[in-house]
Protein backbone atom coordinates (compact mmCIF):
# COMPACT_ATOMS: atom_id res chain seq x y z
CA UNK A 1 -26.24 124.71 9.94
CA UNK A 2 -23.21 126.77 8.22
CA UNK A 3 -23.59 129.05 5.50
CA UNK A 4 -20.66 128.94 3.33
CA UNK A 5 -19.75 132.16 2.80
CA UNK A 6 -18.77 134.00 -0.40
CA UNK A 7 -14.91 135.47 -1.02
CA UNK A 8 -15.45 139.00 -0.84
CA UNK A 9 -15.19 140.37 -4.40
CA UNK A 10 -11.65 141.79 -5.46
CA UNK A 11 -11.71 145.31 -5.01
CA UNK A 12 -10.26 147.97 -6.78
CA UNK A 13 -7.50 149.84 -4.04
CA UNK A 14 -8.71 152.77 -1.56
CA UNK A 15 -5.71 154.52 -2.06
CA UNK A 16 -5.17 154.32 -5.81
CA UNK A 17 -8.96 155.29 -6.69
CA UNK A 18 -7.83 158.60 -3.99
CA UNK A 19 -4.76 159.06 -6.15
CA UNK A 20 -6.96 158.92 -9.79
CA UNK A 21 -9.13 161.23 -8.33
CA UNK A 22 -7.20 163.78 -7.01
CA UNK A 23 -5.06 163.92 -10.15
CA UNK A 24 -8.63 163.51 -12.18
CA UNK A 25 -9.91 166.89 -10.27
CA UNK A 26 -6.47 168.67 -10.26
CA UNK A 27 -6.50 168.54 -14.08
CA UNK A 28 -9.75 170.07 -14.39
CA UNK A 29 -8.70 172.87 -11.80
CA UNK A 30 -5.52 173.80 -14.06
CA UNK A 31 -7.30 173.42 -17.42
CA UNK A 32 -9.78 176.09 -15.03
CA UNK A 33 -6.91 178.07 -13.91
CA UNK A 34 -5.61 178.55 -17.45
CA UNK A 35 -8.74 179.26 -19.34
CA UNK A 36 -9.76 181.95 -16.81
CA UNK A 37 -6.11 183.57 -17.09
CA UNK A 38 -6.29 183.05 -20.49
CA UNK A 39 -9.30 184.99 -20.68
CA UNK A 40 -8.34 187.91 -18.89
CA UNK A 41 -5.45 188.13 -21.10
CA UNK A 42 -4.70 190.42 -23.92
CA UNK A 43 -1.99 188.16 -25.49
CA UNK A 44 -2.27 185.84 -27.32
CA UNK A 45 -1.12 182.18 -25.56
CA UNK A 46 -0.53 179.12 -26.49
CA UNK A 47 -3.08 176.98 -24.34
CA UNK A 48 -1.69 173.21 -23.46
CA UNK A 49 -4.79 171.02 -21.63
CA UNK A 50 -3.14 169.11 -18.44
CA UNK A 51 -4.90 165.65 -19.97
CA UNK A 52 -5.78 165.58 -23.95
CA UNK A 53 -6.40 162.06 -24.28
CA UNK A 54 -10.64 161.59 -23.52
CA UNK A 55 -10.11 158.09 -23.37
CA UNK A 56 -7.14 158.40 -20.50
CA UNK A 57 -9.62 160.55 -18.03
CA UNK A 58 -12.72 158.14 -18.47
CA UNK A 59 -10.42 155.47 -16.91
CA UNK A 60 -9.46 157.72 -14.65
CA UNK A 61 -13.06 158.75 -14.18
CA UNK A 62 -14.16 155.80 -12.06
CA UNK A 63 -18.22 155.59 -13.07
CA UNK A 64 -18.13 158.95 -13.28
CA UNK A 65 -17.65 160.01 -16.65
CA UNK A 66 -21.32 161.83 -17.77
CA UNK A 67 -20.34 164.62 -14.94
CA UNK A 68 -16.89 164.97 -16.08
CA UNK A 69 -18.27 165.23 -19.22
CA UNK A 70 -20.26 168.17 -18.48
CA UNK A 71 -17.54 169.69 -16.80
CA UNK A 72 -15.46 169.63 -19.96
CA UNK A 73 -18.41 170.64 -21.89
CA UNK A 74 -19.41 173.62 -19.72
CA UNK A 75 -15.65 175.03 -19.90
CA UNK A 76 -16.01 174.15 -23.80
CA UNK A 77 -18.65 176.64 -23.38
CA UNK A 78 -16.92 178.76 -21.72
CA UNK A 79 -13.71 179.43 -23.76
CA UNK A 80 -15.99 180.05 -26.63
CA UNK A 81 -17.75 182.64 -25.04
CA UNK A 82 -14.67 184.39 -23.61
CA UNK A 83 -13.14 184.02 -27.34
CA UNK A 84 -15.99 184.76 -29.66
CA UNK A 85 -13.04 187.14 -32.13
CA UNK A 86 -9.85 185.38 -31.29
CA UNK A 87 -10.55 181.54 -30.83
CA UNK A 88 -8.00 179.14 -30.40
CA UNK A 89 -9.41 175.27 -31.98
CA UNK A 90 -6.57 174.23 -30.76
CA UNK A 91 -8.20 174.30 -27.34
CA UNK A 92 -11.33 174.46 -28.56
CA UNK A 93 -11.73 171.08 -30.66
CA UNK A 94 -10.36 169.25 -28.04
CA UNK A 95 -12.29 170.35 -25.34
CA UNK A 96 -15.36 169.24 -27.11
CA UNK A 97 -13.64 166.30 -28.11
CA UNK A 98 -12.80 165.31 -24.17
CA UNK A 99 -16.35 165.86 -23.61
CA UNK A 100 -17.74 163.54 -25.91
CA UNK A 101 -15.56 160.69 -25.52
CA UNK A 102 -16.22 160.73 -21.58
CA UNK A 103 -19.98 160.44 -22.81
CA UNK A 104 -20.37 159.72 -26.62
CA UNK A 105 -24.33 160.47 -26.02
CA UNK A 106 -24.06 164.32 -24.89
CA UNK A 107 -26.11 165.54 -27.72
CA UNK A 108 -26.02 169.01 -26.68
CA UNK A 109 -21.88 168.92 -27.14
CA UNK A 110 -22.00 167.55 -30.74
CA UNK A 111 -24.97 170.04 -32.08
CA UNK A 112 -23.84 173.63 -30.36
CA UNK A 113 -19.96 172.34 -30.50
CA UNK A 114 -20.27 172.18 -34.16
CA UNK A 115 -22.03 175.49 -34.38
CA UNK A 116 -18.72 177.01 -32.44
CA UNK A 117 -16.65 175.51 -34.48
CA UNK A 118 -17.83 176.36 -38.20
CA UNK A 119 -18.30 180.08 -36.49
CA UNK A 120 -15.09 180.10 -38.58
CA UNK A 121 -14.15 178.58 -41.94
CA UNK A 122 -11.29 177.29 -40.30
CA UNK A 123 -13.47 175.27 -38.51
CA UNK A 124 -15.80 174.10 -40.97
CA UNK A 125 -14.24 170.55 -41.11
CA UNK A 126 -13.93 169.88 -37.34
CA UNK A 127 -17.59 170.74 -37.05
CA UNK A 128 -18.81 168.18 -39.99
CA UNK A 129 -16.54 165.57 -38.46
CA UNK A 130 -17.51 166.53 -35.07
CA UNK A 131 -21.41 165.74 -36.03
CA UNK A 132 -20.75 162.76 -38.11
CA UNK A 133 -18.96 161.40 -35.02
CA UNK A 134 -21.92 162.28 -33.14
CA UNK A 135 -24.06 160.34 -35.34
CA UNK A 136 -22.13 157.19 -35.59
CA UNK A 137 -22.61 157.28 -31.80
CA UNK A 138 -26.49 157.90 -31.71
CA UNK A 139 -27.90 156.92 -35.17
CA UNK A 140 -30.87 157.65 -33.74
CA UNK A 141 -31.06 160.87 -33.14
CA UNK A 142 -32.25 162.36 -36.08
CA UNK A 143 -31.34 165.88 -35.17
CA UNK A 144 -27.90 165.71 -35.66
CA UNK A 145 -28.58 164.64 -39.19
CA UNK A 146 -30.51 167.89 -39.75
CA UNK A 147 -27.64 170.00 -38.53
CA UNK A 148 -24.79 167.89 -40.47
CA UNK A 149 -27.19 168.89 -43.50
CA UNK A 150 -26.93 172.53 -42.46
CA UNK A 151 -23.42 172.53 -42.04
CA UNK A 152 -22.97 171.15 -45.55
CA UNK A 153 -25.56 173.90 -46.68
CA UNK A 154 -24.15 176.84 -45.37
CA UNK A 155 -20.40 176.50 -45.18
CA UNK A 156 -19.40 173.82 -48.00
CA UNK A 157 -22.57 174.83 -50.47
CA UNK A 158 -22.13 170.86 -50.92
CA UNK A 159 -25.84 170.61 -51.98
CA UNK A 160 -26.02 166.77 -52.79
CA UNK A 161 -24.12 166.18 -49.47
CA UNK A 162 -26.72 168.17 -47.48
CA UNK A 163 -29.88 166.79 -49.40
CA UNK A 164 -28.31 163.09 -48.29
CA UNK A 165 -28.05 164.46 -45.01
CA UNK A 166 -31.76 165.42 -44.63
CA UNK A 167 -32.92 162.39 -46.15
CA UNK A 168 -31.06 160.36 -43.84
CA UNK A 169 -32.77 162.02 -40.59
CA UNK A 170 -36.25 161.78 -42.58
CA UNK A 171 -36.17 158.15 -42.30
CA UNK A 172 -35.27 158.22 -38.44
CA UNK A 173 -38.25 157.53 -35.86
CA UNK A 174 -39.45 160.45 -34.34
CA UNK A 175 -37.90 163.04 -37.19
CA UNK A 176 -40.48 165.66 -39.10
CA UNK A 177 -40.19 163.56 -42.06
CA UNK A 178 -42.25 165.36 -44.09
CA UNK A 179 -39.81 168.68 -43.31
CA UNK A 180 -37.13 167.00 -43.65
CA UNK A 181 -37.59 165.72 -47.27
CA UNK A 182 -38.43 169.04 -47.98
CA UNK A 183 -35.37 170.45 -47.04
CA UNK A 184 -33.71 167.41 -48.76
CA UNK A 185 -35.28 168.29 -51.86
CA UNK A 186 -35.01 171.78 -52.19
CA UNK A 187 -31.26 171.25 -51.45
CA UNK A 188 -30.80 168.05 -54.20
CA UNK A 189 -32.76 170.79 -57.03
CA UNK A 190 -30.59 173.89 -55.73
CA UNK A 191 -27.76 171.67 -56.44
CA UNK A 192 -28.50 170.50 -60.00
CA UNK A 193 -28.96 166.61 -58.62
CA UNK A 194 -31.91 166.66 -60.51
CA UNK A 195 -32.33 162.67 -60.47
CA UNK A 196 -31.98 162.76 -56.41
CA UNK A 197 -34.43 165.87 -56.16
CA UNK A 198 -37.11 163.84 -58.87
CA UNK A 199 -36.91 160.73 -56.55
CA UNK A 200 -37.12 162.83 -53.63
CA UNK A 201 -40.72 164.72 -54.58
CA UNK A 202 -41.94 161.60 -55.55
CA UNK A 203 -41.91 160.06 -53.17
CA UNK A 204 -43.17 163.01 -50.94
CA UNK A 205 -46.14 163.44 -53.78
CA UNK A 206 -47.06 159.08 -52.74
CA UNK A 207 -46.69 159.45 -49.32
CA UNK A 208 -48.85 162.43 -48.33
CA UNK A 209 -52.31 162.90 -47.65
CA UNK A 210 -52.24 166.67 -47.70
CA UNK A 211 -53.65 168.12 -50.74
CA UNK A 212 -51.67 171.13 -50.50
CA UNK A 213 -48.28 169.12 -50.05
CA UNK A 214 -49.48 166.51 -53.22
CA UNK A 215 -49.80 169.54 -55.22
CA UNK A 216 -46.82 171.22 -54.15
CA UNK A 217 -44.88 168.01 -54.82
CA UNK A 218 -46.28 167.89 -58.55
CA UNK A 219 -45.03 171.10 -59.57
CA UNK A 220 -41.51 170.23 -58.64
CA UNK A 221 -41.86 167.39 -60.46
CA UNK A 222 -43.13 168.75 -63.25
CA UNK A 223 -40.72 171.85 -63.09
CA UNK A 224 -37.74 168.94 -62.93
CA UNK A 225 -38.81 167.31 -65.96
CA UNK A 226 -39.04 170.45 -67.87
CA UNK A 227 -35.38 171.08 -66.60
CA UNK A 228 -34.57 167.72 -67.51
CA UNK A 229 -35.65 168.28 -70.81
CA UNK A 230 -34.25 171.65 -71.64
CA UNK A 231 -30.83 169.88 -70.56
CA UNK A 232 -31.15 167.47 -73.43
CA UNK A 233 -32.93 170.46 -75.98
CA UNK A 234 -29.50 172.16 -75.34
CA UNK A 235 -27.61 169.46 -76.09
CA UNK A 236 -29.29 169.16 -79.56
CA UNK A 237 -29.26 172.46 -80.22
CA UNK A 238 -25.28 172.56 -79.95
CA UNK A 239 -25.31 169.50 -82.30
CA UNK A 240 -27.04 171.30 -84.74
CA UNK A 241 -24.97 174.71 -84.13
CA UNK A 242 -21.60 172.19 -84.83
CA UNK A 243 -22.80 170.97 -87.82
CA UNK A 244 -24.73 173.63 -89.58
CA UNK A 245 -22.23 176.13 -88.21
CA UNK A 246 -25.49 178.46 -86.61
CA UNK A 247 -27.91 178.39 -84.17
CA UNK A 248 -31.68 176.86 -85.49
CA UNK A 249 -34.27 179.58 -85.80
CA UNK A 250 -37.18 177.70 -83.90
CA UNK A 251 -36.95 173.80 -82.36
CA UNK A 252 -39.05 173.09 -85.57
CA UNK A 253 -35.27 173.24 -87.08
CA UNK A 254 -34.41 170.21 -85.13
CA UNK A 255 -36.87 168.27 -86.09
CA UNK A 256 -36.00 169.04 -89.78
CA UNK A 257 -32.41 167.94 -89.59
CA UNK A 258 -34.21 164.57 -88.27
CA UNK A 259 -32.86 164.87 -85.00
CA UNK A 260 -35.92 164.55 -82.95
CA UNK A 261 -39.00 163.39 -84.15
CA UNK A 262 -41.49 166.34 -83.37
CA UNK A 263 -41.36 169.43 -81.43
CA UNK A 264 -41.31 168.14 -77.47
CA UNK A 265 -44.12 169.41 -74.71
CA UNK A 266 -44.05 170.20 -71.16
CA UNK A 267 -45.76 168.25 -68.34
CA UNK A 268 -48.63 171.04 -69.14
CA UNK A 269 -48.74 170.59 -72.82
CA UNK A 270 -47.07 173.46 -74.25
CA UNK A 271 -44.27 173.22 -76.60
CA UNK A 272 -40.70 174.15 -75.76
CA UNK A 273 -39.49 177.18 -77.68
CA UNK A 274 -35.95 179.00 -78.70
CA UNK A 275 -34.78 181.89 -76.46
CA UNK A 276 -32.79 184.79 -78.10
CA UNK A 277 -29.45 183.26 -76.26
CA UNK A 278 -30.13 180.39 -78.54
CA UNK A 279 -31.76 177.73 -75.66
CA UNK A 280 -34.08 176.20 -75.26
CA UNK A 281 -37.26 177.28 -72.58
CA UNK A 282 -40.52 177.07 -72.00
CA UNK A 283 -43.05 178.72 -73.57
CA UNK A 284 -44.45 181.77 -71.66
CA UNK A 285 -47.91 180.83 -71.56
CA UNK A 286 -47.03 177.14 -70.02
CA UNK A 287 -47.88 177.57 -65.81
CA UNK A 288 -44.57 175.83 -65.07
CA UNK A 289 -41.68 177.73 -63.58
CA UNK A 290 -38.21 176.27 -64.37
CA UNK A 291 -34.63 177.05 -63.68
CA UNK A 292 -31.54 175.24 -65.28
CA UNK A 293 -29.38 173.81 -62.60
């Protein structure tokens, strides 16, 4: 009996995968080359990379695109280090960029690449978009949330941004949720989002089990409303100064001109009271702390 045999599958050429490789290889031995010359020298130079396009070299890659991508990463790693007064992001940004379009899941190259990059201000917005491209491509990895959340912290001082940031990688599976939110909150109330911050703590005081953590959660709750309500004290107060032409002696005055109906309390029970700068605050035997955003 026969057997019919199958066509032999179409095969990609000996001699042109030789040719993509050899070119593939010789650009990473120039961009070596020039990196290490660059390095020993004390001019200045402007640095051109043999192949800038990452999507160009993963064709040319042939399956092996993770290892090229650590190639690119390590000399990533490399320039910084040889640079660390004098970098170039012109060469910089786009080595990290090579590396994580030949693999799009090289965490390590999205987290420490950002890190070299906002080293300088200059840098500050090819490091956010660096990580935000990093998360489109793992959404998963909760991590990178964290450190977009720092990056928005520390260089912007975009507080809402960076509380959004943290919340985002609380929800993920496997994150320190409970940190997380934390963070999240302390950076929504150190921004004046006082609505985000409220929501925030919460839900933290719902969710937890630990006593500590409940109580903890409370406070900031109750400190937020007390903010919450000095905001809108002040805004009577200002009312009254417009129309009276002064400032009211106590918050009693404000309920005389009919403007609220009786003097307000805190979450604790004591009543709000007039500082000598003419705002409202809380009354210096109530246990809650409070700072106006």
């Amino acid at each position: 009996m026969e057997t019919k045999l199958s066509r032999p599958a179409r095969r990609f050429p000996v001699w042109k995968s030789l040719i993509a490789i050899v070119v593939l290889f010789g650009a990473i031995a120039v961009l070596q080359i020039r990196i290490d010359l660059e390095s020993r020298s004390e001019a200045r130079q402007e640095q051109e990379l043999l192949v800038t396009s990452g999507p160009v070299l993963k064709k040319l890659s042939l399956g092996y695109a993770p290892l090229l991508a650590d190639i690119y990463w390590t000399r990533a790693v490399q320039y910084y280090g040889s640079h660390l007064t004098n970098p170039d992001l012109d060469v910089l940004a786009p080595l990290l960029n090579i590396a994580v379009t030949l693999d799009p899941h090289l965490i390590v190259a999205y987290r420490f690449g950002a890190v070299f990059l906002s080293a300088w201000k200059s840098g500050t917005d090819l490091a956010i978009n660096l990580v935000k491209r990093g998360i489109a491509a793992n959404p998963n990895e909760w991590r990178l949330d964290q450190d977009l959340g720092f990056l928005y912290y520390w260089r912007v001082k975009d507080y809402k941004s960076a509380a959004q940031a943290y919340m985002a990688g609380a929800n993920m599976p496997g994150a320190p949720s409970l940190l997380l939110r934390l963070y999240a909150a302390g950076m929504a109330k150190k921004g004046g989002s006082l609505e985000m911050s409220e929501m925030i703590f919460a839900g933290l005081y719902r969710s937890t089990q630990d006593k500590h953590i409940k109580q903890f959660a409370l406070e900031q709750l109750q400190s937020l409303k007390a903010q919450d309500d000095e905001i809108h004290l002040d805004e009577l107060i200002q009312r009254y100064r417009n129309l009276y032409g002064r400032n009211p002696g106590s918050i009693s005055d404000l309920v005389a001109a009919k403007m609220i109906r009786g003097v307000p309390l805190d979450p604790e029970g004591y009543p709000y009271v007039l500082g000598p700068d003419g705002k409202s605050r809380l009354d210096p035997r109530s246990p809650i702390q409070s700072s106006k955003p």
